[in-house]
C-alpha atoms as a PDB file:
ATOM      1  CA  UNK A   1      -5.607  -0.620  14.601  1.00  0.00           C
ATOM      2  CA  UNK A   2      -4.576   0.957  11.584  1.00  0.00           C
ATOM      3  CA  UNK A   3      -2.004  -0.234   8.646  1.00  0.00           C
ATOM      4  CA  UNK A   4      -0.302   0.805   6.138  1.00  0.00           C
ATOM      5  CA  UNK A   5       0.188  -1.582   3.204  1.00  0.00           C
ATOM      6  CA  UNK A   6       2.531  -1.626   0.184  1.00  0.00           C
ATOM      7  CA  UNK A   7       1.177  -3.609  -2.810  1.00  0.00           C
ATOM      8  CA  UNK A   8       2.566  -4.429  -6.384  1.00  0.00           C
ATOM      9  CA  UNK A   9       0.683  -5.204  -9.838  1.00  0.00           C
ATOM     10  CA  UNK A  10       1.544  -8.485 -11.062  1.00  0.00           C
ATOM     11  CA  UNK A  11       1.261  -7.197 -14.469  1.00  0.00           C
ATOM     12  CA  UNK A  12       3.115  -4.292 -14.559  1.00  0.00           C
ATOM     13  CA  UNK A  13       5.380  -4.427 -11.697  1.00  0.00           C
ATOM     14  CA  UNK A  14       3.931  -0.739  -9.945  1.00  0.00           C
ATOM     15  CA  UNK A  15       3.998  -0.110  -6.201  1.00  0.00           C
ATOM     16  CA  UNK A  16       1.023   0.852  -4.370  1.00  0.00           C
ATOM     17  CA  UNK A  17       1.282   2.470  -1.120  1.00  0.00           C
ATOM     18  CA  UNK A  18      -2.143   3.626   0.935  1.00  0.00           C
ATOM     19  CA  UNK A  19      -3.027   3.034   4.707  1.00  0.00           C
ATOM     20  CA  UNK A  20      -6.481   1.267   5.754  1.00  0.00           C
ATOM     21  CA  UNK A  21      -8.304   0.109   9.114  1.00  0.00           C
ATOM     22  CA  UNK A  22      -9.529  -2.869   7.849  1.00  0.00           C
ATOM     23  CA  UNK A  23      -6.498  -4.312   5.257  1.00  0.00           C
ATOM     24  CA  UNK A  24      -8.456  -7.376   4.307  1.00  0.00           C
ATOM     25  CA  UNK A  25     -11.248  -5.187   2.766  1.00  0.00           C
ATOM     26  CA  UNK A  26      -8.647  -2.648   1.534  1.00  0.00           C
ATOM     27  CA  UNK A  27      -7.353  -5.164  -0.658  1.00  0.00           C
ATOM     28  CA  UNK A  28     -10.285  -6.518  -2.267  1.00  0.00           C
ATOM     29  CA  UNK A  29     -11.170  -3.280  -3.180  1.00  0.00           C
ATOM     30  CA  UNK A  30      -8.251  -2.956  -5.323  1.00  0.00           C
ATOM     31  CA  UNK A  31      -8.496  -6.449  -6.823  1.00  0.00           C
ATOM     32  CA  UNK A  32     -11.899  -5.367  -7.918  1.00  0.00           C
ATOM     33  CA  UNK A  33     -11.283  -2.481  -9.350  1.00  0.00           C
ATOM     34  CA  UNK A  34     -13.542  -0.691  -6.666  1.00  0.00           C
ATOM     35  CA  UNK A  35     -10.004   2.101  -6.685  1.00  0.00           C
ATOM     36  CA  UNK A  36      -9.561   4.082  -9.373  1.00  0.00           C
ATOM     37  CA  UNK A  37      -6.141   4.705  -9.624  1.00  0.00           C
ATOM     38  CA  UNK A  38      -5.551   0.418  -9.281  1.00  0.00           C
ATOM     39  CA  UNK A  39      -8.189  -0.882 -11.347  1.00  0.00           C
ATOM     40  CA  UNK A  40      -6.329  -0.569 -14.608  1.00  0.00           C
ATOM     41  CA  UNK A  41      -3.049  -2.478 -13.286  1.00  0.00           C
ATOM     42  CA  UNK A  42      -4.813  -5.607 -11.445  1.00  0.00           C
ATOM     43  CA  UNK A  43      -3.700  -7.973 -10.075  1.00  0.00           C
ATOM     44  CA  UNK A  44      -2.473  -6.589  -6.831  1.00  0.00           C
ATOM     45  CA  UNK A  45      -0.657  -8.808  -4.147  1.00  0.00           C
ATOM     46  CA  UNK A  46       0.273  -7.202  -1.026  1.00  0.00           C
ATOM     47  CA  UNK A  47       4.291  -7.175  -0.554  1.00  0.00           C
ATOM     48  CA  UNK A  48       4.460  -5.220   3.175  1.00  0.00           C
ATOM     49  CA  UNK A  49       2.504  -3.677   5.700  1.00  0.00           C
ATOM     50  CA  UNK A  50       2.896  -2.154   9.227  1.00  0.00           C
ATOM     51  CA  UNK A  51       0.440  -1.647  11.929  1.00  0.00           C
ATOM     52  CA  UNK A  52      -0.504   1.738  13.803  1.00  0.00           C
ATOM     53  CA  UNK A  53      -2.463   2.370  16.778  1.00  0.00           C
ATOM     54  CA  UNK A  54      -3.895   5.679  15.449  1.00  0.00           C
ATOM     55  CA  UNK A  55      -4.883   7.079  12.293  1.00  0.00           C
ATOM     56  CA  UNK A  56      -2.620   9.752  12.233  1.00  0.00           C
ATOM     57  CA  UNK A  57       0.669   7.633  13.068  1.00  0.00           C
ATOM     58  CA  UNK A  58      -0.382   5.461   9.935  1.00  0.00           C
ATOM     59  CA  UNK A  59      -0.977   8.480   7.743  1.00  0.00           C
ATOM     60  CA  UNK A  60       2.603   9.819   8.728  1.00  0.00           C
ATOM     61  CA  UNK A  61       4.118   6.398   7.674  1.00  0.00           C
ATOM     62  CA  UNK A  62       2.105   6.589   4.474  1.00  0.00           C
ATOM     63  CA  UNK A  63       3.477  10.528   3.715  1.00  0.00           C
ATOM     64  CA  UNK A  64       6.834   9.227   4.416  1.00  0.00           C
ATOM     65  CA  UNK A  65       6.966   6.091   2.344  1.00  0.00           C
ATOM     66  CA  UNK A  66       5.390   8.202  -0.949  1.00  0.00           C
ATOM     67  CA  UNK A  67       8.599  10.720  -0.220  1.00  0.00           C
ATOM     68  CA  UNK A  68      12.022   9.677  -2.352  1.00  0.00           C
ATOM     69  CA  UNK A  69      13.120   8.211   1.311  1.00  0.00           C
ATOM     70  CA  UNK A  70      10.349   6.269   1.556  1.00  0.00           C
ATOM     71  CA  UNK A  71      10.592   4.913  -2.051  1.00  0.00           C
ATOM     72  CA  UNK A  72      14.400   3.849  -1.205  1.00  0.00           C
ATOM     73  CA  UNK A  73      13.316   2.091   1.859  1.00  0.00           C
ATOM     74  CA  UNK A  74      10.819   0.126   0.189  1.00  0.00           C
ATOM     75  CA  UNK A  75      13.523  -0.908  -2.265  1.00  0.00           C
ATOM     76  CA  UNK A  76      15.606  -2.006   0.034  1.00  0.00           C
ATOM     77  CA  UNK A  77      12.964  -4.180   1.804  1.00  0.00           C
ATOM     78  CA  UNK A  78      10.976  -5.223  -0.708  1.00  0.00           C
ATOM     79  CA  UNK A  79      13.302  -5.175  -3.348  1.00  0.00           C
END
């Protein structure tokens, strides 16, 4: 399975949008400043996430949810 995952900084209120096959991992990483572009805006809780069967389905999601659509539709869900 694969998963895309939306997380915000509890600091500074940014989104954070990447896809993962192991989300657990994925998002100690980031709380450990093991990402680069993360590590300056820790804490990170995870807010949503959706599950793939392949790789590339979850990389389409991702694409999608960076675009201006995707961005709505996460502020409409996640508000």
């Amino acid at each position: 399975m694969f998963y895309i995952y939306v997380l915000k900084s509890c600091i500074y209120n940014n989104r954070y949008v990447g896809y993962t096959a192991d989300i657990e991992k994925r998002i100690s990483e980031h709380n450990s400043g093991k990402v680069r572009y993360t590590k300056g805006r820790m804490p990170w809780k995870l807010i949503y996430k959706e599950e793939y069967l392949t790789k590339t389905e979850a990389r389409k999601r991702e694409l999608f949810l960076k675009s201006g659509q995707g961005r709505k539709f996460l502020d409409d869900v996640c508000g």
